[in-house]
Protein backbone atom coordinates (compact mmCIF):
# COMPACT_ATOMS: atom_id res chain seq x y z
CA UNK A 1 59.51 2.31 -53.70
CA UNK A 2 56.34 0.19 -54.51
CA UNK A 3 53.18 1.51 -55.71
CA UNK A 4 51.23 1.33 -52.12
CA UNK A 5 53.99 3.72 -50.48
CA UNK A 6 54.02 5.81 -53.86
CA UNK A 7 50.38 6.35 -53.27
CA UNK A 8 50.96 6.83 -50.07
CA UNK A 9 53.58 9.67 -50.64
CA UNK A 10 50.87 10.88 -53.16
CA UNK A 11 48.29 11.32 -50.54
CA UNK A 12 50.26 13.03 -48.01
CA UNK A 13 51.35 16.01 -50.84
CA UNK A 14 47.98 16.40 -52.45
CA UNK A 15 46.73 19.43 -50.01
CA UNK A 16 50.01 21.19 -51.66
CA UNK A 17 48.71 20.61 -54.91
CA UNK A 18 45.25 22.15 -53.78
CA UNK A 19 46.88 25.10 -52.41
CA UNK A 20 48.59 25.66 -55.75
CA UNK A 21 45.62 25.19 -57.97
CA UNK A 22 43.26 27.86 -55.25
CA UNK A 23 46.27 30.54 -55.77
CA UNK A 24 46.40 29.83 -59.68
CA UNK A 25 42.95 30.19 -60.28
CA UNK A 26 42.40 32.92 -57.74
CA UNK A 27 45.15 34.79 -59.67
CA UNK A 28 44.33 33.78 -63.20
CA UNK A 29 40.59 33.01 -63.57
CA UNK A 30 36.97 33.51 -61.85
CA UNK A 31 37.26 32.68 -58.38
CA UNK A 32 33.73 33.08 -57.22
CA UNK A 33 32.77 33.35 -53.50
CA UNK A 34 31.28 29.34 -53.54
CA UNK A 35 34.79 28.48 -55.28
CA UNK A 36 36.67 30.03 -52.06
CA UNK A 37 34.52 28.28 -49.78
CA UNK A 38 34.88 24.98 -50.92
CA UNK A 39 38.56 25.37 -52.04
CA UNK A 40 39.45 26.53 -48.27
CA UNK A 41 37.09 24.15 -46.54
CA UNK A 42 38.97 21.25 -48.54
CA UNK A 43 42.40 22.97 -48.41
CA UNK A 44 41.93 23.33 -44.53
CA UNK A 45 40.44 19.70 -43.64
CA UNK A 46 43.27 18.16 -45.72
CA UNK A 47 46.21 20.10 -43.27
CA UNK A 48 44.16 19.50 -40.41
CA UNK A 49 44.50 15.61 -41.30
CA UNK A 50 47.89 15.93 -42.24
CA UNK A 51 48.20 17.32 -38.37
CA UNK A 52 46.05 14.24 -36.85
CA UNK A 53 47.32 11.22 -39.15
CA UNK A 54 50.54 11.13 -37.27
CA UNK A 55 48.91 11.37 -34.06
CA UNK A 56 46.74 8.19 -34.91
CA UNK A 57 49.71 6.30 -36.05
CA UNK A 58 52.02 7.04 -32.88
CA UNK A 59 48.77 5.77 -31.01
CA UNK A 60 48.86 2.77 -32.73
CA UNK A 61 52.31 1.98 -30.99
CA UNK A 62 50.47 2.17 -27.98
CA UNK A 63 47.31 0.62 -28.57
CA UNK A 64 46.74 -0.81 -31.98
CA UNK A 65 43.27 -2.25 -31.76
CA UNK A 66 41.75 1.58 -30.67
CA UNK A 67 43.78 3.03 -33.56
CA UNK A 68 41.81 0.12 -35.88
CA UNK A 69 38.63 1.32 -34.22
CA UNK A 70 39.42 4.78 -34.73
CA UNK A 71 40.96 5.22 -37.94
CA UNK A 72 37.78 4.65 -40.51
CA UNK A 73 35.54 6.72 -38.39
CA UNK A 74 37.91 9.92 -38.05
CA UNK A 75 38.66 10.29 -41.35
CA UNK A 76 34.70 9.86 -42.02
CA UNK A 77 34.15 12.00 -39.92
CA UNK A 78 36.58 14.54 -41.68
CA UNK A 79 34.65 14.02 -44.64
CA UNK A 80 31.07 14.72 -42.82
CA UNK A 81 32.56 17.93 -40.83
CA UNK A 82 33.82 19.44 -44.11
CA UNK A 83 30.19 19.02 -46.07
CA UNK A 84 28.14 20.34 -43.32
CA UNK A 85 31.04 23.03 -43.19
CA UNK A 86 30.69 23.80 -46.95
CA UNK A 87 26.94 24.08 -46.66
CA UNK A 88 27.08 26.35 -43.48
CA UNK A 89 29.40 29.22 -44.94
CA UNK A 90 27.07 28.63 -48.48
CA UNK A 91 24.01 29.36 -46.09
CA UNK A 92 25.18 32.07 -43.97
CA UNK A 93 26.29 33.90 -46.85
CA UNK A 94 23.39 33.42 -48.95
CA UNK A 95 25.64 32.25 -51.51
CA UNK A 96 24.28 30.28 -54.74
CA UNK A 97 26.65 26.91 -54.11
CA UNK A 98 29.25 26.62 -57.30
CA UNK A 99 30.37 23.44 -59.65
CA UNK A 100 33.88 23.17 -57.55
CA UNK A 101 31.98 23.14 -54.31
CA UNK A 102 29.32 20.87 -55.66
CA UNK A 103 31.99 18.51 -57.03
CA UNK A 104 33.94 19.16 -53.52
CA UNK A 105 31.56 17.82 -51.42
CA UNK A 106 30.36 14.92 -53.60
CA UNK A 107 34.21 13.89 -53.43
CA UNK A 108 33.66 14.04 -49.52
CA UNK A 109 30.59 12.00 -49.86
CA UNK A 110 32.82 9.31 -51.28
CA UNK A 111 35.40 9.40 -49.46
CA UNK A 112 33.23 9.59 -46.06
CA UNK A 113 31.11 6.28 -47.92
CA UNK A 114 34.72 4.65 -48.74
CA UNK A 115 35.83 5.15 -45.15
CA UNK A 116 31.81 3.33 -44.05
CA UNK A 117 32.61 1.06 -46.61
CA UNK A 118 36.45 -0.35 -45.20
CA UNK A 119 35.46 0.05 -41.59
CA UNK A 120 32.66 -2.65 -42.15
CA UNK A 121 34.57 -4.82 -44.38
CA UNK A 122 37.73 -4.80 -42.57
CA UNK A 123 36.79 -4.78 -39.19
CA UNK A 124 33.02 -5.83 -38.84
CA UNK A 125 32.88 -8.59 -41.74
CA UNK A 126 37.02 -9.12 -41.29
CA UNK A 127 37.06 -10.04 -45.08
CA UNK A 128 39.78 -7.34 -46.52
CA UNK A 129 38.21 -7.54 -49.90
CA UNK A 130 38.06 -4.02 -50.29
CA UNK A 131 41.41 -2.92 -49.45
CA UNK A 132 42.48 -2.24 -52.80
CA UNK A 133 39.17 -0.12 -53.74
CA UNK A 134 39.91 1.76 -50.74
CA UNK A 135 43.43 1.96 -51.43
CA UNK A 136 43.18 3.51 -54.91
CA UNK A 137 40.18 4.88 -54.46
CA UNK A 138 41.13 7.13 -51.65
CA UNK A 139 43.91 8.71 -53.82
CA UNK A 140 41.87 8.80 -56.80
CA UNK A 141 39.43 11.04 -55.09
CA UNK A 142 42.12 13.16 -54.09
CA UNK A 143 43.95 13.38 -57.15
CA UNK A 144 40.52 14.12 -58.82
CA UNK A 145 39.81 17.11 -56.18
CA UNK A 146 43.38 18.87 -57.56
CA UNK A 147 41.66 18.19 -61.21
CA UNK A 148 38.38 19.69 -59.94
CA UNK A 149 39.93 23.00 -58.44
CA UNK A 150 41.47 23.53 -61.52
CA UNK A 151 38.23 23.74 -63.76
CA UNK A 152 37.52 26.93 -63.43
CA UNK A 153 40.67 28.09 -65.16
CA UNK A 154 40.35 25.67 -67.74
CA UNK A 155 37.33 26.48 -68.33
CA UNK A 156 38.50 30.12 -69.04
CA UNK A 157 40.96 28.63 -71.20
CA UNK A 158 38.57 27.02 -73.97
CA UNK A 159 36.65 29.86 -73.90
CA UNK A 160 39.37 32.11 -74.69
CA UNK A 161 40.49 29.68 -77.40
CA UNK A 162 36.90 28.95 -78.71
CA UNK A 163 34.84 32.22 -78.03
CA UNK A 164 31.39 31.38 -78.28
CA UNK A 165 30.20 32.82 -81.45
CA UNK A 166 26.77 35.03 -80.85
């Protein structure tokens, strides 16, 4: 296997690894309200893409340039749906936003800027110059978001080891 289809693999098994770090943490650690919110907001957008990414790609059979068109844009999209949705359930819960959820929807920022980014240098400027920023990058933000749910318990962790000292 070569190191694009490893990613690849990577990227289609990182929402497992999210839902293993939420139940860890939730178990073991201070799972806050904010934490829930953006843990399930970013646990829930990455099955519902796991759902739609086949769809796009059995499109693509049929109509490859639409599937070009359409494949930047939904995932940014994704990324845009899942702030706002983070922010909502913050709001209507009058709930002081967390570090995980903070750090969650920066990593949708990026990825939703990454997606901008491709679309217009792949298909507007048709230079491909940023396929491999886009191609590690996506799975680097992904990866990091597993690394990111896991804070709070690690957190817990050093202080256990190190107790502050009043």
């Amino acid at each position: 296997m070569d190191y694009s289809q490893f990613l690849f693999e990577v990227g289609n098994y990182t929402w497992l690894a999210y839902i293993v770090a939420f139940a860890i943490v939730f178990k073991w650690s201070d799972a806050d309200r904010s934490y829930c919110y953006g843990s399930a907001v970013l646990i829930i957008s990455n099955l519902v893409m796991q759902i739609v990414e086949p769809g796009l790609v059995l499109l693509s059979s049929y109509d490859k340039e639409l599937v070009r068109q359409l494949w930047y844009p939904t995932w940014a999209a994704f990324a845009l749906i899942s702030v706002i949705a983070i922010y909502m359930l913050h709001k209507k819960s009058e709930c002081s936003v967390g570090f995980v959820s903070v750090s969650i929807v920066y990593a949708f920022g990026a990825l939703g800027i990454l997606q901008a980014i491709r679309y217009f240098d792949y298909l507007v400027l048709q230079t491909d110059a940023m396929r491999m920023l886009y191609r590690y990058g996506v799975n680097a933000i992904n990866v990091g978001c597993v690394f990111i749910l896991f804070s709070p318990l690690a957190i817990r962790l050093v202080h256990r080891v190190r107790p502050n000292k009043a």
